[in-house]
N, C-alpha and C. Protein backbone atom coordinates (compact mmCIF):
# COMPACT_ATOMS: atom_id res chain seq x y z
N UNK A 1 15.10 2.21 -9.59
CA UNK A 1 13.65 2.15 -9.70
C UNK A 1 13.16 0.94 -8.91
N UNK A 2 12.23 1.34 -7.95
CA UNK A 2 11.60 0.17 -7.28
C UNK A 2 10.95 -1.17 -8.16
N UNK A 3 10.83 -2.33 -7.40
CA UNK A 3 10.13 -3.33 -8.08
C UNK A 3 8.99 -3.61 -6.61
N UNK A 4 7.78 -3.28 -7.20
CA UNK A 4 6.96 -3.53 -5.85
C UNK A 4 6.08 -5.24 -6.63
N UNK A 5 5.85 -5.98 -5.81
CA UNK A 5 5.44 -7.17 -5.64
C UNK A 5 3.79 -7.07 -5.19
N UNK A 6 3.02 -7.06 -5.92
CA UNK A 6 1.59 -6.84 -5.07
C UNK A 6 0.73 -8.77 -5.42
N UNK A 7 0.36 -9.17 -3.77
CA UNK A 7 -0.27 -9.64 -3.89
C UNK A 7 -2.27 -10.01 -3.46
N UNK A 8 -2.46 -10.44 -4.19
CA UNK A 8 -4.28 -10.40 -3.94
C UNK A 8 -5.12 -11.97 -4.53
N UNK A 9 -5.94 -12.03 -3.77
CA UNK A 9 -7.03 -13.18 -4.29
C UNK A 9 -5.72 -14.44 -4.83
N UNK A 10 -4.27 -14.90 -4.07
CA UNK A 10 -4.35 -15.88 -4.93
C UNK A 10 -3.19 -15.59 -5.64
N UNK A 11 -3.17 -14.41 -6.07
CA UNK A 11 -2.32 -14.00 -7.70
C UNK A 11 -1.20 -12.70 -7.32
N UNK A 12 -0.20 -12.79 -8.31
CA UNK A 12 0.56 -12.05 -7.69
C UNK A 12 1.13 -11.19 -8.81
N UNK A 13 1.50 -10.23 -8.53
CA UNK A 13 1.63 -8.89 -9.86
C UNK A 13 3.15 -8.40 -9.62
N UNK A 14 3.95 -8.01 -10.56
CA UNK A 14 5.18 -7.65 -9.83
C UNK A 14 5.28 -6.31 -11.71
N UNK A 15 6.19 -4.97 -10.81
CA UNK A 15 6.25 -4.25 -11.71
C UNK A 15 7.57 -3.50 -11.50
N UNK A 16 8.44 -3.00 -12.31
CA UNK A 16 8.68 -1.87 -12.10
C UNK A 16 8.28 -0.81 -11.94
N UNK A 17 8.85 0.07 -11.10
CA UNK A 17 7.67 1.43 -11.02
C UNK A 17 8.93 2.74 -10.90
N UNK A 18 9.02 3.59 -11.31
CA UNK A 18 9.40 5.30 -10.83
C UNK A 18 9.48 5.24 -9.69
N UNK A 19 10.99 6.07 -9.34
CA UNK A 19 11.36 6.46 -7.66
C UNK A 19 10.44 7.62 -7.47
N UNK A 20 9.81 7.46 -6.11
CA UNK A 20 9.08 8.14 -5.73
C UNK A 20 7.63 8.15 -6.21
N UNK A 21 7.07 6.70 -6.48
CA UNK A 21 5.79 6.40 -6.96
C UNK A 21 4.81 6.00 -6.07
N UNK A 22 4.03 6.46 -6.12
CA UNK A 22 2.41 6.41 -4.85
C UNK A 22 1.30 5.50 -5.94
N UNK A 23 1.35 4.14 -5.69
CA UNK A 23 0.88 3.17 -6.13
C UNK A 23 -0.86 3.68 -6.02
N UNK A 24 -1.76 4.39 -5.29
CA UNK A 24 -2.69 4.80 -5.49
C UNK A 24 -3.11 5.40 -6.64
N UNK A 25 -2.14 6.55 -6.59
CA UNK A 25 -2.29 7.37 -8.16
C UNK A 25 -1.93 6.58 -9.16
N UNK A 26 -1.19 5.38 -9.09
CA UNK A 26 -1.04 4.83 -10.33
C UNK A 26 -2.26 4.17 -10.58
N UNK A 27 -2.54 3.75 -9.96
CA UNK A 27 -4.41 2.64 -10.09
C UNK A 27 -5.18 3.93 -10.38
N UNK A 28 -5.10 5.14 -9.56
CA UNK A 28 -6.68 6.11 -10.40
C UNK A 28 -6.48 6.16 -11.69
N UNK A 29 -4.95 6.76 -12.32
CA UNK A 29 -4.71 6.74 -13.77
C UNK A 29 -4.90 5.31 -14.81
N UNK A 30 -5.32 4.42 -14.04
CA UNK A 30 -5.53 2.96 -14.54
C UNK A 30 -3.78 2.54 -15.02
N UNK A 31 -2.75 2.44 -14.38
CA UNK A 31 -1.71 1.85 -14.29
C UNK A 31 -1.42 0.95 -13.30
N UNK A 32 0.08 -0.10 -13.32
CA UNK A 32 0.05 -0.61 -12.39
C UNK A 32 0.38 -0.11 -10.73
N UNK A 33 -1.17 -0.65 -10.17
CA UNK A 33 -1.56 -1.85 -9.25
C UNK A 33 -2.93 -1.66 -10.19
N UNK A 34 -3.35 -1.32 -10.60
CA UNK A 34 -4.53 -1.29 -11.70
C UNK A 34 -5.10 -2.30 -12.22
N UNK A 35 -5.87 -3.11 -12.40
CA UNK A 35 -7.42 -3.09 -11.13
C UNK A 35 -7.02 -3.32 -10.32
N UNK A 36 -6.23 -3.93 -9.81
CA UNK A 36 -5.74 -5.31 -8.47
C UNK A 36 -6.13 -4.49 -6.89
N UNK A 37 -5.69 -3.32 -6.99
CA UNK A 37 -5.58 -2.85 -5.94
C UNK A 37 -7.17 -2.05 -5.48
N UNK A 38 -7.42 -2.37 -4.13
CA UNK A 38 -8.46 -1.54 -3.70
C UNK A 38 -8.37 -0.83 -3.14
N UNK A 39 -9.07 0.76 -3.46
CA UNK A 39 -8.41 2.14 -2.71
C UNK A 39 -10.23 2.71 -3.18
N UNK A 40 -9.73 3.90 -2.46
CA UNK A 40 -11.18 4.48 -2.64
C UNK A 40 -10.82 6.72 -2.73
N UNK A 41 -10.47 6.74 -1.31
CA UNK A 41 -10.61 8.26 -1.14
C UNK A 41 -8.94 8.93 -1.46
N UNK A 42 -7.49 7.92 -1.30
CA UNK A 42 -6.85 8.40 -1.96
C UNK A 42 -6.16 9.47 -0.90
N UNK A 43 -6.70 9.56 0.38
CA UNK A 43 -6.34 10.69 1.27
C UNK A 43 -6.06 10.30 2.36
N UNK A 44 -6.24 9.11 2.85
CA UNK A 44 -5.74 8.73 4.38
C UNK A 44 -7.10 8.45 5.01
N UNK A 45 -8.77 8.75 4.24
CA UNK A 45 -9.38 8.92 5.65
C UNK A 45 -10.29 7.44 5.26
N UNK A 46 -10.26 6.57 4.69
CA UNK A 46 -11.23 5.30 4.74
C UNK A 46 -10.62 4.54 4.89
N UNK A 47 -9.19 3.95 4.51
CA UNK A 47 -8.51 2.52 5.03
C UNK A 47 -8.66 1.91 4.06
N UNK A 48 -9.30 1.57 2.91
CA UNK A 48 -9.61 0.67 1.56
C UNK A 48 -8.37 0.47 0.93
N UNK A 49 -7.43 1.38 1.46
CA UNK A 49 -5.88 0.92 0.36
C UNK A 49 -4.83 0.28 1.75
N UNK A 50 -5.60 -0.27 2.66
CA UNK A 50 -4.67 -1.16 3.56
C UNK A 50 -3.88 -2.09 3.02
N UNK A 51 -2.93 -2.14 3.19
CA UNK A 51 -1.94 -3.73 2.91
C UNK A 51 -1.33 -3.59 3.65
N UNK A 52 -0.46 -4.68 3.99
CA UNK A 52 0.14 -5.59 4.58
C UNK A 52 1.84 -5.79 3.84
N UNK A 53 2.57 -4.58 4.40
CA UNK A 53 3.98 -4.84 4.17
C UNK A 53 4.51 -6.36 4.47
N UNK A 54 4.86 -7.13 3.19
CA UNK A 54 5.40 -8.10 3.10
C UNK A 54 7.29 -8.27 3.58
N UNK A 55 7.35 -7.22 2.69
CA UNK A 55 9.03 -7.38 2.97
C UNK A 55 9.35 -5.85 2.16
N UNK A 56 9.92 -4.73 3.28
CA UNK A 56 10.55 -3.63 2.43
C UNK A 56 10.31 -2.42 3.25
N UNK A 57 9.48 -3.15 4.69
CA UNK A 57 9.19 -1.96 5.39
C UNK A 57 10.17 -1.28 6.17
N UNK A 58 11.31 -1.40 6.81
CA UNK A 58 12.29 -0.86 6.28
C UNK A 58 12.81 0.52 5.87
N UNK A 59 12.14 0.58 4.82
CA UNK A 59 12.82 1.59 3.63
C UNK A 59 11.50 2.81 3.81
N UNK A 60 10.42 2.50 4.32
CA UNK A 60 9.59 3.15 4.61
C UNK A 60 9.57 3.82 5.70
N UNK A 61 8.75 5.66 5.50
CA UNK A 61 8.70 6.26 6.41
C UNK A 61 8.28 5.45 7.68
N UNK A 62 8.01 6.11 9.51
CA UNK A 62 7.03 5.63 10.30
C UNK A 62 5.97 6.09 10.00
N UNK A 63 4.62 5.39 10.21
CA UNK A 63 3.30 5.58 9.75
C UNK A 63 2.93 7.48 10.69
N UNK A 64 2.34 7.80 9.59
CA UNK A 64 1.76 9.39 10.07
C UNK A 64 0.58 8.87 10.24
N UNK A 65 0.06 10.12 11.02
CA UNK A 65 -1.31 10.56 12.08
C UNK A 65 -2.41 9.82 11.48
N UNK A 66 -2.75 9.62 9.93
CA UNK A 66 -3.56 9.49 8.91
C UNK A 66 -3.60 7.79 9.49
N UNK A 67 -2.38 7.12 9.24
CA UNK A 67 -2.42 5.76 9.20
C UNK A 67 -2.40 5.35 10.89
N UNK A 68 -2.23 6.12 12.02
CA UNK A 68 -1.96 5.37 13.17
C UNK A 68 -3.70 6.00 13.33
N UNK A 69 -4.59 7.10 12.92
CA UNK A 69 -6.10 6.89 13.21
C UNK A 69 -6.55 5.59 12.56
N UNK A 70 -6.50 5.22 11.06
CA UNK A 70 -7.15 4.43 10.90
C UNK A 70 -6.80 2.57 10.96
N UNK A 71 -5.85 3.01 11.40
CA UNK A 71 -5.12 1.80 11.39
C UNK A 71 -4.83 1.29 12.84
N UNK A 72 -4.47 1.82 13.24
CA UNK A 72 -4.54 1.84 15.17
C UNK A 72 -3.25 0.47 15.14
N UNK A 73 -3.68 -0.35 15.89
CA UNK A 73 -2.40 -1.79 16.06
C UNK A 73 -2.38 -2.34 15.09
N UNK A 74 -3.17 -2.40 13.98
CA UNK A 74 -2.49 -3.47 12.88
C UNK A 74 -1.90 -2.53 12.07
N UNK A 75 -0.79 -1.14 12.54
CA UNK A 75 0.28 -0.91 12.06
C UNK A 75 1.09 -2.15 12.37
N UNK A 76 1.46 -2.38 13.67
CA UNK A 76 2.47 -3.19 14.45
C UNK A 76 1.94 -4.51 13.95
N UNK A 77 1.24 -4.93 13.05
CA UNK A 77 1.09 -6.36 12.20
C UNK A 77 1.72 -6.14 10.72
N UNK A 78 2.20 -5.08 10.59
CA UNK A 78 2.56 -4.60 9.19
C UNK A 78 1.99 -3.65 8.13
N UNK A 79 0.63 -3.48 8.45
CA UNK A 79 -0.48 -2.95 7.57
C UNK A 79 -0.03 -1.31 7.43
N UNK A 80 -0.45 -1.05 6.27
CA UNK A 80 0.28 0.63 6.04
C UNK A 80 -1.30 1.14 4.71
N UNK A 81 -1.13 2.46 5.02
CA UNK A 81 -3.09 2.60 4.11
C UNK A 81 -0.98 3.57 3.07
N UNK A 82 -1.40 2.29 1.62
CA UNK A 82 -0.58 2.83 0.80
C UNK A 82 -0.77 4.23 -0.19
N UNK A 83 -1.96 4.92 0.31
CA UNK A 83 -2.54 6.19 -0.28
C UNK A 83 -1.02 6.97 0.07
N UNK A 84 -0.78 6.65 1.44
CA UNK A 84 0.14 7.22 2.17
C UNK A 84 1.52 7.56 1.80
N UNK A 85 1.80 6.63 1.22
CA UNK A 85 3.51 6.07 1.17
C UNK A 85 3.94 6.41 -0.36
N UNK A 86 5.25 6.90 -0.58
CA UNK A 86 5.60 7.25 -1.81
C UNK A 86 6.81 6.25 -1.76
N UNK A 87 7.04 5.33 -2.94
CA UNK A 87 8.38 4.30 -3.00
C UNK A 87 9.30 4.73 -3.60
N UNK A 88 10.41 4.36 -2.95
CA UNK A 88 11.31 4.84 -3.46
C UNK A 88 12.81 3.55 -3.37
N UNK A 89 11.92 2.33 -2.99
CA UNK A 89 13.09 1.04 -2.79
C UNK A 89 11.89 -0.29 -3.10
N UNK A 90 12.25 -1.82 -3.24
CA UNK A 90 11.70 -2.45 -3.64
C UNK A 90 11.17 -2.68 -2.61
N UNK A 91 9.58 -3.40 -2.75
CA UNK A 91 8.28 -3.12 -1.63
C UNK A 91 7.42 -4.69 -1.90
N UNK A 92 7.15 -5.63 -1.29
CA UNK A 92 6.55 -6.28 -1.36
C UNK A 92 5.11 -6.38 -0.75
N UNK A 93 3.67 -6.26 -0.88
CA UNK A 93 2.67 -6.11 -0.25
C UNK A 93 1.64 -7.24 -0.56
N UNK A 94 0.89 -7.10 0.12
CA UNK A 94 -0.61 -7.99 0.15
C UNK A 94 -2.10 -7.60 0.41
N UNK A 95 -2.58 -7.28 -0.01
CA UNK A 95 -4.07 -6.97 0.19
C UNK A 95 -4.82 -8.09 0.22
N UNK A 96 -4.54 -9.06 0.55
CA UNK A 96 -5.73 -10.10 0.85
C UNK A 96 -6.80 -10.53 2.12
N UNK A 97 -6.03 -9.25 2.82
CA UNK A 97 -6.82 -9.57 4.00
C UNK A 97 -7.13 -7.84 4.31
N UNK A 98 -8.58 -7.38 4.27
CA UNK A 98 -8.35 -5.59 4.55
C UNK A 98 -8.70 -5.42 5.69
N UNK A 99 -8.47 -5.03 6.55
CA UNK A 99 -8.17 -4.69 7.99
C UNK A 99 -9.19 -3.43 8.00
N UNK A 100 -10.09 -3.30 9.32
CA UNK A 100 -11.23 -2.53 9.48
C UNK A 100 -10.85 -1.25 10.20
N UNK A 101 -11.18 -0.15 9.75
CA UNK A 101 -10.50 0.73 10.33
C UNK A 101 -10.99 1.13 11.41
N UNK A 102 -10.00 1.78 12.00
CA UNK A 102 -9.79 1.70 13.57
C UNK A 102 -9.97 0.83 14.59
């Protein structure tokens, strides 16, 4: 079971989570990344669940069509829209800085 590391504003959250867990759906159901995390549409098309792979990227798919539209080069800075990504190894991230899409 993954241990993802989320950090924001300062503060830092660390959880276990289920293989194969999409940290979005855990925040709509109000679990953890819950509040911490900012997301909005949940589908790839606004960018609001940008972060910033800390350490674990790796273990992660390459970014699909969804994340190289809205994300354009600050893939290649680390940034991944985590609506996207299902975990399945330990993941360290950051949302403190949200990156404008496209």
């Amino acid at each position: 079971m993954p241990t993802v590391v989320f950090h924001k504003a300062g503060q830092t959250y660390t959880e276990v989570v289920n293989d194969n867990t999409n940290l979005v759906v855990r925040a709509g159901i109000k679990q953890f990344p819950y509040p911490n995390l900012k997301y909005q549409c949940g589908m790839g098309k606004c960018a609001t669940c940008a972060c910033r792979v800390i350490s674990g990227a790796e273990h992660l798919p390459p970014a699909n069509w969804k994340e190289k539209k809205q994300l354009g080069e600050r893939i290649e800075q680390g940034y991944r829209l985590v609506c996207q990504l299902w975990l399945s190894h330990d993941i360290e991230l950051t949302q403190d800085i949200a990156p404008a899409a496209k």
